[in-house]
Protein backbone atom coordinates (compact mmCIF):
# COMPACT_ATOMS: atom_id res chain seq x y z
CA UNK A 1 -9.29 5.93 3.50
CA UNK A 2 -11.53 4.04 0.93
CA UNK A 3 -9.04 2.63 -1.59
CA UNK A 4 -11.92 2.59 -4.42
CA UNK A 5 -11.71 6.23 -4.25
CA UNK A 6 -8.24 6.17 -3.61
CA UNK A 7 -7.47 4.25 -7.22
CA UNK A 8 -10.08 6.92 -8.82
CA UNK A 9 -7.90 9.64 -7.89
CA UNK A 10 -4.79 7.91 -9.07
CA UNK A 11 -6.10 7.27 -12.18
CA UNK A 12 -7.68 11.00 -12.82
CA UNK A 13 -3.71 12.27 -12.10
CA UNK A 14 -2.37 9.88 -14.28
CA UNK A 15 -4.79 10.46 -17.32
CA UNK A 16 -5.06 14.44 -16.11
CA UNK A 17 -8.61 14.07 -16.99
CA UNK A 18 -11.92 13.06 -14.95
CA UNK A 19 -13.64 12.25 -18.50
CA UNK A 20 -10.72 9.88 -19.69
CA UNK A 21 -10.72 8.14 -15.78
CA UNK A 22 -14.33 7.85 -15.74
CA UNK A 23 -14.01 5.28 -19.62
CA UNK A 24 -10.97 3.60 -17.96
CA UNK A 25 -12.87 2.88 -14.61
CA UNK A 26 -16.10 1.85 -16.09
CA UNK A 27 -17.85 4.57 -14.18
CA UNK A 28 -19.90 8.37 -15.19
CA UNK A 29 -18.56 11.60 -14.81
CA UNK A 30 -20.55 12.34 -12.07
CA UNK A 31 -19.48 9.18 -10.30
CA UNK A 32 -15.33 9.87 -10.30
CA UNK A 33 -16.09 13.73 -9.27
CA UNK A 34 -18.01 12.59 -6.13
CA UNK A 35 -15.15 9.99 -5.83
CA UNK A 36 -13.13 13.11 -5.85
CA UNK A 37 -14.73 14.97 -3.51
CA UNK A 38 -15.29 12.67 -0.90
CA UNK A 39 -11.60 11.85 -0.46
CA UNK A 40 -10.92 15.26 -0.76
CA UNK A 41 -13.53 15.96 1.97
CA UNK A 42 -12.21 12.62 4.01
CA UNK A 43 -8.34 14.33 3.99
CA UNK A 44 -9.63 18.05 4.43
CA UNK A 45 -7.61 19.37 1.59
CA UNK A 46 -8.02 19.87 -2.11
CA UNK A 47 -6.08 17.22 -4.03
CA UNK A 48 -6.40 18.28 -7.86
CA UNK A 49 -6.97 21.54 -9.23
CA UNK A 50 -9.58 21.04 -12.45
CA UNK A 51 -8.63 23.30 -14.82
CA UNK A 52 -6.32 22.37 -16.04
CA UNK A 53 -6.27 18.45 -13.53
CA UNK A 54 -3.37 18.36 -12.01
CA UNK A 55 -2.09 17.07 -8.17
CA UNK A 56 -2.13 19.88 -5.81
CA UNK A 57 1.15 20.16 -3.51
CA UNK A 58 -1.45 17.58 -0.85
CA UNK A 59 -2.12 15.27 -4.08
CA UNK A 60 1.54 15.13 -4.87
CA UNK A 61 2.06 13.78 -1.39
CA UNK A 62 -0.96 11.21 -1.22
CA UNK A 63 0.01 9.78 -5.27
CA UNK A 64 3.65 8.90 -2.96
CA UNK A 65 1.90 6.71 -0.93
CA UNK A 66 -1.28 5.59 -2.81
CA UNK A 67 0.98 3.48 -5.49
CA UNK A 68 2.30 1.06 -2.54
CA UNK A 69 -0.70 0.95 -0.70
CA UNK A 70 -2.96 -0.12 -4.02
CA UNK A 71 -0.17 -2.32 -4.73
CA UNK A 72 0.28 -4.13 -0.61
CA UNK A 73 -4.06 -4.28 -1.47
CA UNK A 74 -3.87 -6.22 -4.31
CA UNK A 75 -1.23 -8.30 -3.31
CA UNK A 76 -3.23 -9.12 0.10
CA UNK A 77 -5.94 -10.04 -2.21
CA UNK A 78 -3.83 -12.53 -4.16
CA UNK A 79 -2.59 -14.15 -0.92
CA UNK A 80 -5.42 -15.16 0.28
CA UNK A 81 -7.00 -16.52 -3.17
CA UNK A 82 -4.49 -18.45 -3.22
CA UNK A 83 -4.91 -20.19 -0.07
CA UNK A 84 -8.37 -20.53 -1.11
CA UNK A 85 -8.48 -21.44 -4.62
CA UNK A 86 -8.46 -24.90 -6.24
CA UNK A 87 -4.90 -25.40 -6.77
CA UNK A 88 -4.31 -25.17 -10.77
CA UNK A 89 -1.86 -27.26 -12.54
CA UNK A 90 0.07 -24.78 -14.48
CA UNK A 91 2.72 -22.29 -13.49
CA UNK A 92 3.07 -18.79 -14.58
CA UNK A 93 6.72 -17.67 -14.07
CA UNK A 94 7.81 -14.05 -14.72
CA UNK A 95 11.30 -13.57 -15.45
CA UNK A 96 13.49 -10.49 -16.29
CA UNK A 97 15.36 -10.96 -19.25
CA UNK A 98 18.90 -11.90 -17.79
CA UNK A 99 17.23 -14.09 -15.38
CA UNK A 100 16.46 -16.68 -17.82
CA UNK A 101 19.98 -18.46 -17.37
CA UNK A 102 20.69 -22.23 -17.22
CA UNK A 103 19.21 -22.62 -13.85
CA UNK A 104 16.02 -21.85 -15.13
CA UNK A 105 16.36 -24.01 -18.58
CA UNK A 106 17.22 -26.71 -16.55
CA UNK A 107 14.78 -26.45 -14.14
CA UNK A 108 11.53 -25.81 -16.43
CA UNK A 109 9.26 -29.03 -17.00
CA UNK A 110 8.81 -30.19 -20.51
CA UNK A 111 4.68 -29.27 -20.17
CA UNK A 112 2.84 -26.80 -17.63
CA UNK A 113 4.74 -23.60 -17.51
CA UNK A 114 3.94 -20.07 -18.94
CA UNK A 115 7.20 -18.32 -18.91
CA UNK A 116 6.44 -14.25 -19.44
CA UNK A 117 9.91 -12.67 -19.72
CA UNK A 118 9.07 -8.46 -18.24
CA UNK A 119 11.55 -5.82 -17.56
CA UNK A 120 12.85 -6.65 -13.83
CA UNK A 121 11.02 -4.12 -11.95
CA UNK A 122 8.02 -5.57 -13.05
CA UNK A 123 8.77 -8.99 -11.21
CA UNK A 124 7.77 -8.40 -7.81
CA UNK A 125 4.90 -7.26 -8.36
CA UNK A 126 3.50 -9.09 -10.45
CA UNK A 127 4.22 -12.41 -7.67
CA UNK A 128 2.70 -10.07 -5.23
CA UNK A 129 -0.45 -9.28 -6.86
CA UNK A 130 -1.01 -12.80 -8.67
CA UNK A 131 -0.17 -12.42 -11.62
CA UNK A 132 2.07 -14.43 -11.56
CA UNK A 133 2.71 -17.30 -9.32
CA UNK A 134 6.94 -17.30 -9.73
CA UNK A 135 9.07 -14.60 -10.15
CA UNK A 136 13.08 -14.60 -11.27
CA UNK A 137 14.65 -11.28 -11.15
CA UNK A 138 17.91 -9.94 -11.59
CA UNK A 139 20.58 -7.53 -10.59
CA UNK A 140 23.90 -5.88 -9.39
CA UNK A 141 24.92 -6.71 -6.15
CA UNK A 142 27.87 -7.32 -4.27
CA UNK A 143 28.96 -11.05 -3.89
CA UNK A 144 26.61 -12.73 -1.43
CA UNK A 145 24.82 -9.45 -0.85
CA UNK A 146 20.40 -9.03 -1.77
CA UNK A 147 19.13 -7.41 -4.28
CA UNK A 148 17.36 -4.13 -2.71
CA UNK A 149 13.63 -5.23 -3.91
CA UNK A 150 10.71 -2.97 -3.65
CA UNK A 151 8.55 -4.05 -0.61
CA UNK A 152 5.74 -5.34 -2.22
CA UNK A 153 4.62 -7.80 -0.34
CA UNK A 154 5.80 -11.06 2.27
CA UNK A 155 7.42 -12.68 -0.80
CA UNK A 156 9.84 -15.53 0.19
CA UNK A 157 13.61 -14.44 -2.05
CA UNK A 158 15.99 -16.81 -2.17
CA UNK A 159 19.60 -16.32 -3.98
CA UNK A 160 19.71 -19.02 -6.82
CA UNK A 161 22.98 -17.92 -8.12
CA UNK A 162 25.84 -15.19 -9.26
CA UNK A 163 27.89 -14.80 -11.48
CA UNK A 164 30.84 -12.90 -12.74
CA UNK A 165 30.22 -9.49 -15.06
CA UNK A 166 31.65 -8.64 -18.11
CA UNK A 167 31.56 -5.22 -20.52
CA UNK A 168 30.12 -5.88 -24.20
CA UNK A 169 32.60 -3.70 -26.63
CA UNK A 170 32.73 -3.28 -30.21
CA UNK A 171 35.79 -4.52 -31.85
CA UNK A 172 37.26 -1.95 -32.35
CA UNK A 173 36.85 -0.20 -29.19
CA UNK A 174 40.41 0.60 -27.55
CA UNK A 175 39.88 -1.29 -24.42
CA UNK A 176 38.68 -4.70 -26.57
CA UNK A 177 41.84 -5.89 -26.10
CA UNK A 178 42.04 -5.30 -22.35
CA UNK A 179 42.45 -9.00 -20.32
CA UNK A 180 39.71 -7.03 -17.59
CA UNK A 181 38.55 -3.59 -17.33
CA UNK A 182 37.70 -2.28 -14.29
CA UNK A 183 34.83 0.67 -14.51
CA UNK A 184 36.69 3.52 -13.22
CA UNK A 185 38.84 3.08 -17.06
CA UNK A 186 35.17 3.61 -18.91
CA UNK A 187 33.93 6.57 -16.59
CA UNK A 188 34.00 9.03 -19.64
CA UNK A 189 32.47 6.05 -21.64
CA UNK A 190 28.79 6.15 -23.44
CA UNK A 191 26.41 3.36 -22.06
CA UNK A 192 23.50 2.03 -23.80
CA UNK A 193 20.44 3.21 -21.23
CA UNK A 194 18.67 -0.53 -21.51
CA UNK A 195 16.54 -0.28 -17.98
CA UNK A 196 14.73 -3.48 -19.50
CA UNK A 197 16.87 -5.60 -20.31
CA UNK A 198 20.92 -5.12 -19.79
CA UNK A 199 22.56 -3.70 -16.32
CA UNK A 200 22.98 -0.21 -15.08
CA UNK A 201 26.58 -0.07 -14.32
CA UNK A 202 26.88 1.95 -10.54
CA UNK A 203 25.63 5.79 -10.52
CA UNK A 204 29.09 6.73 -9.40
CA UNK A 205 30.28 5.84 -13.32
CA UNK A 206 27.10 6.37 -15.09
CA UNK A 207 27.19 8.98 -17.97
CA UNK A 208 25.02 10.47 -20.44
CA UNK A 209 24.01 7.60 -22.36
CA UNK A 210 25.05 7.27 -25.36
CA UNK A 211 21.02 5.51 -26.52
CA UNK A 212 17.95 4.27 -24.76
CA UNK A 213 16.77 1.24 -25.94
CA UNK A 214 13.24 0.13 -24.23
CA UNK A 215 12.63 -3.45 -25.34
CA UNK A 216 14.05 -6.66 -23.38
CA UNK A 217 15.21 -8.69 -26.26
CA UNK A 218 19.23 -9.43 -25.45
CA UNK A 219 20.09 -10.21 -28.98
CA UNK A 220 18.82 -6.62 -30.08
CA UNK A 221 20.84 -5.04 -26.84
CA UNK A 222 24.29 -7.24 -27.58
CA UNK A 223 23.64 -5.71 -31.28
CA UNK A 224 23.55 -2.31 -30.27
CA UNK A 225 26.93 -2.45 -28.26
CA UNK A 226 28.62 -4.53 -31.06
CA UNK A 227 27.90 -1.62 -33.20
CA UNK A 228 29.32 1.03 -31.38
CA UNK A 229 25.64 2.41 -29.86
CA UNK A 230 27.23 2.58 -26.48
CA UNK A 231 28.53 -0.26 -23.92
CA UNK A 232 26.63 -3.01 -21.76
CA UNK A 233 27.39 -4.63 -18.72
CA UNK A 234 26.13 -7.70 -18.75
CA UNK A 235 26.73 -10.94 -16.99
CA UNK A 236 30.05 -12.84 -18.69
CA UNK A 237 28.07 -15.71 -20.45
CA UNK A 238 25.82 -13.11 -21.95
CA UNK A 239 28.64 -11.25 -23.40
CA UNK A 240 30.66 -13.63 -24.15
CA UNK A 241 27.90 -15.61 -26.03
CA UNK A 242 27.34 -12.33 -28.18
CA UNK A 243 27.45 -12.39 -31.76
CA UNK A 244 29.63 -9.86 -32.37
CA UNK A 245 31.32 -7.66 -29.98
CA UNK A 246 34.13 -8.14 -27.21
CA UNK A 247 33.48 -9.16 -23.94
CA UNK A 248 36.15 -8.17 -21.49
CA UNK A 249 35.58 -9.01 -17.87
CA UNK A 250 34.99 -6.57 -15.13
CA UNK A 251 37.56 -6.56 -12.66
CA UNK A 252 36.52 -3.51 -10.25
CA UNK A 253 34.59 -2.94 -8.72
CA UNK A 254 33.60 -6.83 -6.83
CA UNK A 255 30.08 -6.78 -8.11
CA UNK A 256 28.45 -9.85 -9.56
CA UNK A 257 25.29 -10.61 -11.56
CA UNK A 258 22.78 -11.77 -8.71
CA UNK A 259 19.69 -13.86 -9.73
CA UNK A 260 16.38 -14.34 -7.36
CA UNK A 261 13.60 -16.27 -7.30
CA UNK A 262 10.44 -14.86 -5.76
CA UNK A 263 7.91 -17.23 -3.85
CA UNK A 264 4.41 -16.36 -2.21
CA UNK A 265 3.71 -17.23 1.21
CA UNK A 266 0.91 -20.19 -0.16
CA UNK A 267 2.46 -21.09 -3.57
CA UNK A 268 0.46 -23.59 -5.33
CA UNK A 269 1.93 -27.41 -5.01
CA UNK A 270 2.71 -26.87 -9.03
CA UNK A 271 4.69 -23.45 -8.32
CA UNK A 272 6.00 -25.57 -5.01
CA UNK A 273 7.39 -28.25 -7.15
CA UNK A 274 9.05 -25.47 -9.80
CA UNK A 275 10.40 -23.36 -6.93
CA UNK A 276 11.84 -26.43 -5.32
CA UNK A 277 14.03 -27.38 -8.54
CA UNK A 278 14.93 -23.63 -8.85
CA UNK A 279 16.32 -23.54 -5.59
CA UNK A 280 18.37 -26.59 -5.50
CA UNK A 281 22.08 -26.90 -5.42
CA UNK A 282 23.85 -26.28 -8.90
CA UNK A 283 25.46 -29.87 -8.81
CA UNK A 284 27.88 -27.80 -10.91
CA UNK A 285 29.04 -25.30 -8.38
């Protein structure tokens, strides 16, 4: 299967339109409706109906496995550039937002490091394709336990550190005087939905939410729970480190905030360096 016409037909399902793919791709009409119909005629099977574009039931299928093998492409692609590639000085580190903690602080280098803070599901890939040549990412997890990452590509993870959880209240919430909480007490509660930034308490508690809130910027998300928006889980320095608000610490379930860093297989001696002082012990504990 020929991935160049494999990322034209993505991008026709995703813009519903062979006009609007054909701008985005740089190519003519013409060109991304032979793309079309030579995968179509490679998999024996109509894959978009054209009026209106849409996936067929076959197209549906192949857009399930075209993301991860575009993304396992590009990421092959980055692998080996690397290897081959003058080695450059700086380091770009992505980071989800709760990942930038004070390992990281710590660790950064006063000069030579482009931190770009993305929502966490963002992280992998953007080690795996080269976009990045770090990645720290962030989640729930029980104590000593992975994070289940997407499969991206043969990134080295390694567990940096974890840390105890604690639920971001208004003041005047009935719990915020609670010495620990545990989640089963907030099952009828309203969460803020914050897939960018805060953390998703388990599905066997989650709720309607009470607002969505799409950026990654932690002193707008500690804002919204302070004022009664809905509750955050968050890790306990977070919370407690809050403006306003009441952090009371999760007691049940065991879960922990889990951070990870995110290595290629031929990081450059700069990223080798910064990975390195990421990794090592917390003197601290």
């Amino acid at each position: 299967m020929d991935p160049h016409l494999l990322r034209t037909f993505v991008t026709v399902a995703r813009l519903a339109s062979f006009s609007a793919a054909a701008r985005e791709l740089g190519y003519t009409q013409s060109a991304v409706s032979q793309h079309i119909a030579a995968l179509e005629g490679d998999l024996r099977t109509e894959l978009l109906t054209r009026r209106p574009v849409a996936p067929t039931p076959a197209g549906l299928r192949l857009l399930e496995h075209a993301a991860p093998l575009l993304l396992r492409l590009d990421a092959a692609r980055a692998d080996v550039l690397r290897l081959a590639a003058a080695p450059p000085g700086r380091v770009a580190l992505a980071a989800s937002p709760l990942a930038v903690g004070p390992r990281l602080l710590a660790a950064l280098p006063a000069t030579g490091v482009e931190l770009r803070v993305v929502p966490p599901d963002q992280v992998p890939a953007a080690v795996a394709t080269g976009g990045c040549d770090l990645g720290l990412v962030d989640g729930l997890a029980a104590a000593s336990d992975p994070l289940r990452l997407p499969d991206v590509a043969p990134l080295t993870v390694t567990g940096i550190g974890e840390e105890p959880l604690a639920v971001l209240l208004p003041a005047g919430h009935p719990f915020a005087r609670r010495a620990a909480l545990r989640l089963d007490d907030l099952a009828d509660a309203r969460w803020l939905d914050a897939p960018h930034a805060g953390l998703a308490p388990p599905a066997a508690v989650r709720t309607a939410p009470a607002l969505r809130y799409d950026g990654t910027d932690l002193h707008a998300l500690c804002a919204l729970a302070a004022a009664g928006h809905g509750l955050v889980l968050l890790p306990h320095r977070v919370a407690v480190a809050a403006a306003a608000g009441v952090a009371v610490p999760l007691a049940d379930p065991r879960l922990v905030h889990r951070t990870e860093l995110l290595t290629p297989r031929t990081p450059t001696p700069a990223a080798a360096a910064l990975s390195a002082r990421l990794a090592a012990p917390d003197p601290l504990g």
